[in-house]
C-alpha atoms as a PDB file:
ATOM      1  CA  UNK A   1       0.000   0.000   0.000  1.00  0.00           C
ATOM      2  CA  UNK A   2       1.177   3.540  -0.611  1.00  0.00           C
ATOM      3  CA  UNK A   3      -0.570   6.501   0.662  1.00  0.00           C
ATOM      4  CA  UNK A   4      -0.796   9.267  -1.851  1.00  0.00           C
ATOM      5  CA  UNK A   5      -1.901  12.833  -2.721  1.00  0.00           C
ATOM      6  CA  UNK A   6      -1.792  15.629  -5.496  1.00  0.00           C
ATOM      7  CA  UNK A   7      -0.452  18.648  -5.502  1.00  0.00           C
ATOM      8  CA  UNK A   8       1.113  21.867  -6.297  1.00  0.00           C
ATOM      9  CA  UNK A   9       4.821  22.431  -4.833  1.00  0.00           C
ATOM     10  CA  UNK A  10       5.893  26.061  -3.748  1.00  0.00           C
ATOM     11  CA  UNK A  11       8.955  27.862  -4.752  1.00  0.00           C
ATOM     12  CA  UNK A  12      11.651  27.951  -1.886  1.00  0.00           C
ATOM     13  CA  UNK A  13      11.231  31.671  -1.660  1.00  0.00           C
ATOM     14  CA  UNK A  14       7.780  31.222  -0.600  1.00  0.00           C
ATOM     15  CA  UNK A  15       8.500  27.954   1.368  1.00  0.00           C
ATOM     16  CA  UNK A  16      11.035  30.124   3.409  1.00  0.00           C
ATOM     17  CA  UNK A  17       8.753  33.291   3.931  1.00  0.00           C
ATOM     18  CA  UNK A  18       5.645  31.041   5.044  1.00  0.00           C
ATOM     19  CA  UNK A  19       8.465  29.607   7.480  1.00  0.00           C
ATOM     20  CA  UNK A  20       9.047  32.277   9.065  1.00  0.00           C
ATOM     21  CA  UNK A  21       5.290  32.394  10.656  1.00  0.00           C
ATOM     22  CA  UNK A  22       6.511  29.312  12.358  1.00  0.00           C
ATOM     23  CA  UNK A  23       6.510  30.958  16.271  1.00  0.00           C
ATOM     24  CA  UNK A  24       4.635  32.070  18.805  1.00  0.00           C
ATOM     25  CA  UNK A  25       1.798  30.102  19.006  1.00  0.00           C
ATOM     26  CA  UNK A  26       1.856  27.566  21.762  1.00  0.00           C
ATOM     27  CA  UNK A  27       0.399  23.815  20.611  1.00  0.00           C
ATOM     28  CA  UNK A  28       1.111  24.165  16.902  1.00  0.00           C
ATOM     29  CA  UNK A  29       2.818  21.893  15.016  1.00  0.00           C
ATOM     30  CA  UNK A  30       4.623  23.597  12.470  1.00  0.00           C
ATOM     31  CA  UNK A  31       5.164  21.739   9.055  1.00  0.00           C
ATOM     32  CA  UNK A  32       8.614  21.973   8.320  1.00  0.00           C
ATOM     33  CA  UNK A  33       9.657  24.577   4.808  1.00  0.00           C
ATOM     34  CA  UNK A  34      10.247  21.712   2.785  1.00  0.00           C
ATOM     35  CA  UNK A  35       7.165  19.727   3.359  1.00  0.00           C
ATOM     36  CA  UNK A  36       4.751  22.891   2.487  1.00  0.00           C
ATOM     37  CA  UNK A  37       2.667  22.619  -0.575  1.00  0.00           C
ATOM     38  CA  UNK A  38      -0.992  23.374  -2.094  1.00  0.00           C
ATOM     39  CA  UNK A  39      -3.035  20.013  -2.141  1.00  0.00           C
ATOM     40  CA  UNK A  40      -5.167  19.426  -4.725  1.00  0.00           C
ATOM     41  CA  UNK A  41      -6.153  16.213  -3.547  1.00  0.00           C
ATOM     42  CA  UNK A  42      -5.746  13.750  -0.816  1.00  0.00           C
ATOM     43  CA  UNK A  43      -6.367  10.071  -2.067  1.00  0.00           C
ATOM     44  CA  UNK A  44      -5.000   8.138   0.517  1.00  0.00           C
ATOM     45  CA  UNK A  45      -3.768   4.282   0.686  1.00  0.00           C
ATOM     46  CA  UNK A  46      -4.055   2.552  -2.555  1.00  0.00           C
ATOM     47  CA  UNK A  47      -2.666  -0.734  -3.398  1.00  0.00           C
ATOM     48  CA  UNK A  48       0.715  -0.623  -6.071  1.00  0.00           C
ATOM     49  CA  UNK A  49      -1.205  -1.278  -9.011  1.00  0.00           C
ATOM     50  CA  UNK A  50      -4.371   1.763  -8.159  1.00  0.00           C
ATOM     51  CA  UNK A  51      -1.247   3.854  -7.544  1.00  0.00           C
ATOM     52  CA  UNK A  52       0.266   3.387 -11.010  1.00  0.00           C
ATOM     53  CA  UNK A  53      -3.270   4.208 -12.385  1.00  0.00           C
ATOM     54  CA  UNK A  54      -3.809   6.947 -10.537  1.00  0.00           C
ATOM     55  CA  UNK A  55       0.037   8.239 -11.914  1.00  0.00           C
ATOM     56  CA  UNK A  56      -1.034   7.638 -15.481  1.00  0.00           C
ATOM     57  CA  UNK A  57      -4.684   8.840 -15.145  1.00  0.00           C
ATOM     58  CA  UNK A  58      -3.065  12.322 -13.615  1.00  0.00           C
ATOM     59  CA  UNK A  59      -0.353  12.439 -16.801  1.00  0.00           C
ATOM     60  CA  UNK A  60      -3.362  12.765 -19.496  1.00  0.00           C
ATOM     61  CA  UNK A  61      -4.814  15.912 -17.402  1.00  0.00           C
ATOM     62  CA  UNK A  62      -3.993  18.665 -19.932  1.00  0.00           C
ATOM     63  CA  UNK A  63      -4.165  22.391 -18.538  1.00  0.00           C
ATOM     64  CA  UNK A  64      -2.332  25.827 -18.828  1.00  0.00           C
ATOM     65  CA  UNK A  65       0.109  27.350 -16.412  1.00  0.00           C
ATOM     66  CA  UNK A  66      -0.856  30.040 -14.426  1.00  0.00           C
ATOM     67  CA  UNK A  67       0.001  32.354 -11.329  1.00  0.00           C
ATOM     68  CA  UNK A  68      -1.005  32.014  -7.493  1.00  0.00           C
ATOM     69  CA  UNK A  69      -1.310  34.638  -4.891  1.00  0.00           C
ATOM     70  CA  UNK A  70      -1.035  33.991  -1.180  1.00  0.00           C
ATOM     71  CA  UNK A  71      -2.211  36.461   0.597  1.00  0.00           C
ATOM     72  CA  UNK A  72      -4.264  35.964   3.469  1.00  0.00           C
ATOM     73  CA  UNK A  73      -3.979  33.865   7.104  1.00  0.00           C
ATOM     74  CA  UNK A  74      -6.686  31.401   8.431  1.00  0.00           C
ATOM     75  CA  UNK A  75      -7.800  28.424  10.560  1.00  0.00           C
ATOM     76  CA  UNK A  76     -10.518  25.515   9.991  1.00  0.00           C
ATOM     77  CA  UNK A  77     -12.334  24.623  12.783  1.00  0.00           C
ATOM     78  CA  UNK A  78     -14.750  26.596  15.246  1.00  0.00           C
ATOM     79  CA  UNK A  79     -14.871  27.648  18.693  1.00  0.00           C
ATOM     80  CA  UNK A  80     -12.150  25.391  21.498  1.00  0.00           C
ATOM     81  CA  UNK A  81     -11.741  23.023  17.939  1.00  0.00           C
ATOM     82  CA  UNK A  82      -9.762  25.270  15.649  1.00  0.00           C
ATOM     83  CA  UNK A  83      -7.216  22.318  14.330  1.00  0.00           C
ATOM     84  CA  UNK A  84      -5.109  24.348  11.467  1.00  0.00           C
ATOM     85  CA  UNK A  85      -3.855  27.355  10.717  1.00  0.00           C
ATOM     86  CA  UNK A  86      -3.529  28.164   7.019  1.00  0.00           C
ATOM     87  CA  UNK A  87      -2.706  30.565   4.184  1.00  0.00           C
ATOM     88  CA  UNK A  88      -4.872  30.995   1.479  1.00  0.00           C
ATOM     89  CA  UNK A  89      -4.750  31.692  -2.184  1.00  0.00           C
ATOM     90  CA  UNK A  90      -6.648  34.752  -4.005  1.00  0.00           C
ATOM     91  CA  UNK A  91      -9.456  32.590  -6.388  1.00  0.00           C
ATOM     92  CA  UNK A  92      -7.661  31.727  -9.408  1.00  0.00           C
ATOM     93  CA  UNK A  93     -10.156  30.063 -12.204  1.00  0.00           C
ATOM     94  CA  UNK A  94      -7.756  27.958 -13.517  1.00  0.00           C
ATOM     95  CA  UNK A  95      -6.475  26.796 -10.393  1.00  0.00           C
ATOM     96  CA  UNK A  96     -10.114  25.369  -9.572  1.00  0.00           C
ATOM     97  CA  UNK A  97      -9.952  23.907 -13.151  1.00  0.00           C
ATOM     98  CA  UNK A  98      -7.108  22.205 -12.739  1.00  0.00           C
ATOM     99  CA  UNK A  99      -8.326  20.703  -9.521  1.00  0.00           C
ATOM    100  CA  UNK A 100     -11.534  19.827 -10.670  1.00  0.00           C
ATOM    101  CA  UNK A 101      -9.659  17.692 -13.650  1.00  0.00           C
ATOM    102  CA  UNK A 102      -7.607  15.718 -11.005  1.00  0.00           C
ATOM    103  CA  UNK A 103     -10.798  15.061  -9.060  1.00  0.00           C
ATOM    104  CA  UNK A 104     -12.664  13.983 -12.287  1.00  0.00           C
ATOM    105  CA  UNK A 105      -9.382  11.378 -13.249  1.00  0.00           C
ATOM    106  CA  UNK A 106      -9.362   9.863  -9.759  1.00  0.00           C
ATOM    107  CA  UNK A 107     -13.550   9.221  -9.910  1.00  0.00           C
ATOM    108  CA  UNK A 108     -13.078   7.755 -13.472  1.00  0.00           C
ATOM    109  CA  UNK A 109     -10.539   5.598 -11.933  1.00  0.00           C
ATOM    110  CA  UNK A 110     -13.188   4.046  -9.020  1.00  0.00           C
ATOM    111  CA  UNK A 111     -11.921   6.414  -6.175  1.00  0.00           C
ATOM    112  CA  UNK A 112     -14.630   8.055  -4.306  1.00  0.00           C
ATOM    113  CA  UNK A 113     -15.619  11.491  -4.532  1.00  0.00           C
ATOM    114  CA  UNK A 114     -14.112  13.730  -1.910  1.00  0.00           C
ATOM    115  CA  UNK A 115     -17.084  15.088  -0.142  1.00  0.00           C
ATOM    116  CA  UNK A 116     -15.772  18.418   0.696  1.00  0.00           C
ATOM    117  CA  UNK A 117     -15.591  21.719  -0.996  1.00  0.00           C
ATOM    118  CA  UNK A 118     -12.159  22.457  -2.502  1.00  0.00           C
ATOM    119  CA  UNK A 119     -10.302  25.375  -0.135  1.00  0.00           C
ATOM    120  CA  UNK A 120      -7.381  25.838  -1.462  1.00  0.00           C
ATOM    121  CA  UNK A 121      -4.649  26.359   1.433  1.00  0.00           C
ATOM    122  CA  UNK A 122      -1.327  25.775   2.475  1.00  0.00           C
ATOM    123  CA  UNK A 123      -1.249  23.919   5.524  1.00  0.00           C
ATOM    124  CA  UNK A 124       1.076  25.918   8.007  1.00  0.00           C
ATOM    125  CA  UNK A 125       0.294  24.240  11.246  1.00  0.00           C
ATOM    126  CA  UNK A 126      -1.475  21.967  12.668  1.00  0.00           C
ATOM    127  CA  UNK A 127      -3.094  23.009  16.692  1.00  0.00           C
ATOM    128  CA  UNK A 128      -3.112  20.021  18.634  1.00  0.00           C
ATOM    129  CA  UNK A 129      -3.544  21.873  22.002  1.00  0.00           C
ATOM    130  CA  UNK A 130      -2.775  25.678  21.094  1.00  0.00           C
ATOM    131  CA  UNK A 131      -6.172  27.012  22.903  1.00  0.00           C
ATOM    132  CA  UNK A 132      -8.582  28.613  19.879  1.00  0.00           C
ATOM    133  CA  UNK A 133      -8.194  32.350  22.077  1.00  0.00           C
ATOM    134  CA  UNK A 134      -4.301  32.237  21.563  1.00  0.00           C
ATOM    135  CA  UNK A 135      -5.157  31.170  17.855  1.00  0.00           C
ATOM    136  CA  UNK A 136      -7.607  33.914  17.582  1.00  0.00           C
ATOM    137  CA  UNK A 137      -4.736  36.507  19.098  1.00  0.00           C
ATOM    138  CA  UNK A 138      -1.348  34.914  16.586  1.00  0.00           C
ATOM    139  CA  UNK A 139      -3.827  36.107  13.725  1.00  0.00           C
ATOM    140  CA  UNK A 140      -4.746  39.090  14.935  1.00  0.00           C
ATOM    141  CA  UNK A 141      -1.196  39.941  15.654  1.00  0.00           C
ATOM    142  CA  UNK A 142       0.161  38.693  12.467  1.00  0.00           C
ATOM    143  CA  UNK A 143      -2.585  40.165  10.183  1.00  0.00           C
ATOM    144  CA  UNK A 144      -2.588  39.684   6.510  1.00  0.00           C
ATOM    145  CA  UNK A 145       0.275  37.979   4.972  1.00  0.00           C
ATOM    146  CA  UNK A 146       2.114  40.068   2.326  1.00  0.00           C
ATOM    147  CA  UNK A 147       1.139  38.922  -0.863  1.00  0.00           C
ATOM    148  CA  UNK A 148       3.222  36.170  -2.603  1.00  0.00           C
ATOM    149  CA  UNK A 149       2.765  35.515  -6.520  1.00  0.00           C
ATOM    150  CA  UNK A 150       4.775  32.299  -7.928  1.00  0.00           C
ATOM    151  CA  UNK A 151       3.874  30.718 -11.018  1.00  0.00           C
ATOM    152  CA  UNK A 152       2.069  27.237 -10.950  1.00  0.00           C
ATOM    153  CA  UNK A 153       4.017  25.990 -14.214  1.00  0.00           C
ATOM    154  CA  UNK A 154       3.779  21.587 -12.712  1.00  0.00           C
ATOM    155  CA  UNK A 155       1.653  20.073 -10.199  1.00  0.00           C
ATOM    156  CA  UNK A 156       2.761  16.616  -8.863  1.00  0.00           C
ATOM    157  CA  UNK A 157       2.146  13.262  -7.085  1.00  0.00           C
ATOM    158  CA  UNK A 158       3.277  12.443  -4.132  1.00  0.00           C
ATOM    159  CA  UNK A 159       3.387  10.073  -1.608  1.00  0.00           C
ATOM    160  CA  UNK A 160       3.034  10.034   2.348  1.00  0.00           C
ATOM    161  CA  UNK A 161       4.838   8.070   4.511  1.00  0.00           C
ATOM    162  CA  UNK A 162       4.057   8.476   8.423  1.00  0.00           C
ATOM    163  CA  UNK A 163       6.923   8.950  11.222  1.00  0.00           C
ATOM    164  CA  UNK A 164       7.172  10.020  14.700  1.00  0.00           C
ATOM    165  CA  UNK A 165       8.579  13.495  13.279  1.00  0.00           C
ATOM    166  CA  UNK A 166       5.603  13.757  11.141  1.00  0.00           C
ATOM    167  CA  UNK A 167       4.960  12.617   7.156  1.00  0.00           C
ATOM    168  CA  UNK A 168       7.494  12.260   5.154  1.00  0.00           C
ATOM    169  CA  UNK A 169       6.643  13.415   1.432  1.00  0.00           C
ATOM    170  CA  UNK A 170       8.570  12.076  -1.714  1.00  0.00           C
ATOM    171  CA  UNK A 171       7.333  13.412  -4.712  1.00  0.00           C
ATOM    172  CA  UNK A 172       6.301  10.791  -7.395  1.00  0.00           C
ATOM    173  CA  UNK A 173       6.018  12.562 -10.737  1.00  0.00           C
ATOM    174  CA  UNK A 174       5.644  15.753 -11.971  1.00  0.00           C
ATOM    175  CA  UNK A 175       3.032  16.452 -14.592  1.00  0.00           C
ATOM    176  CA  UNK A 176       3.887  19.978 -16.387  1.00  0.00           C
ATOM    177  CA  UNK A 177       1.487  22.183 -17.414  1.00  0.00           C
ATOM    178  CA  UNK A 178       1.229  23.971 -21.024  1.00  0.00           C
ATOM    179  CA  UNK A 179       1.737  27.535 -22.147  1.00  0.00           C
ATOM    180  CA  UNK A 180      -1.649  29.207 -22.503  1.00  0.00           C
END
């Protein structure tokens, strides 16, 4: 079994700046620079042979390059339950086309549908016990992020492999996008 998921990698300039949010917030657990990425979907364990599907289904996905803005700080979760803090992208059109091609592959291939609405995020920390006021006061403090534009020019598979520091991601292929 392998456990996989797709999606977009972030320049090292980026990685590095979104790094730097990494203190003062008691309870988080930080993902490290080089482990920071945009999913564009989480498929999970699949047996060897569903996993080389999966890789071929995602290499026919044709689609155009294109430019991403961070911008903006935010958590899931509500009330003592907040679980992750994020940053988000400005709503790019062919970003949700992209993703909504990769979701399409994977359903053609037997997979299930993923159930929830696609929120585009980088995953910055995950709270395990940071309490949802001190949450509520990093983002306050921190504010808005200042805006980071990279160009989305690949998006990837990659697989997951669980450790007591945290996942481990190894990136599978790389699927390149076109010039518009």
């Amino acid at each position: 079994m392998i456990r996989l998921f797709v999606a977009v990698s972030l320049p090292e300039a980026v990685r590095l700046a979104l790094s730097g949010l990494a203190a003062g917030l008691p309870g988080a657990a930080w993902v490290r620079p080089e482990s920071l990425h945009l999913t564009l979907r989480f498929i999970g364990n699949v047996n060897d042979r569903l996993g080389r599907d999966v890789a071929a289904a995602l290499g026919e996905i044709e689609a155009p390059r294109f430019d991403l803005v961070l911008d903006r700080l935010g958590q899931f979760g509500r009330g003592a339950k907040v679980d992750t803090l994020w940053a988000g992208v400005r709503p790019e059109p062919r970003l949700d086309r992209l993703q909504a091609k990769v979701e399409t592959a994977l359903i053609r291939l037997g997979l299930e549908p993923e159930r929830r609405k696609y929120h585009p995020h980088v995953t910055l920390a995950r709270l395990k016990s940071a309490p949802a006021r001190r949450v509520a006061d990093f983002l306050g403090a921190v504010g808005t992020i200042p805006a980071r534009t990279f160009a989305v020019d690949a998006f990837m598979l990659y697989s997951s492999h669980l450790s007591r520091s945290g996942a481990i991601y190894r990136e599978e292929a790389v699927y390149p996008l076109r010039f518009a």
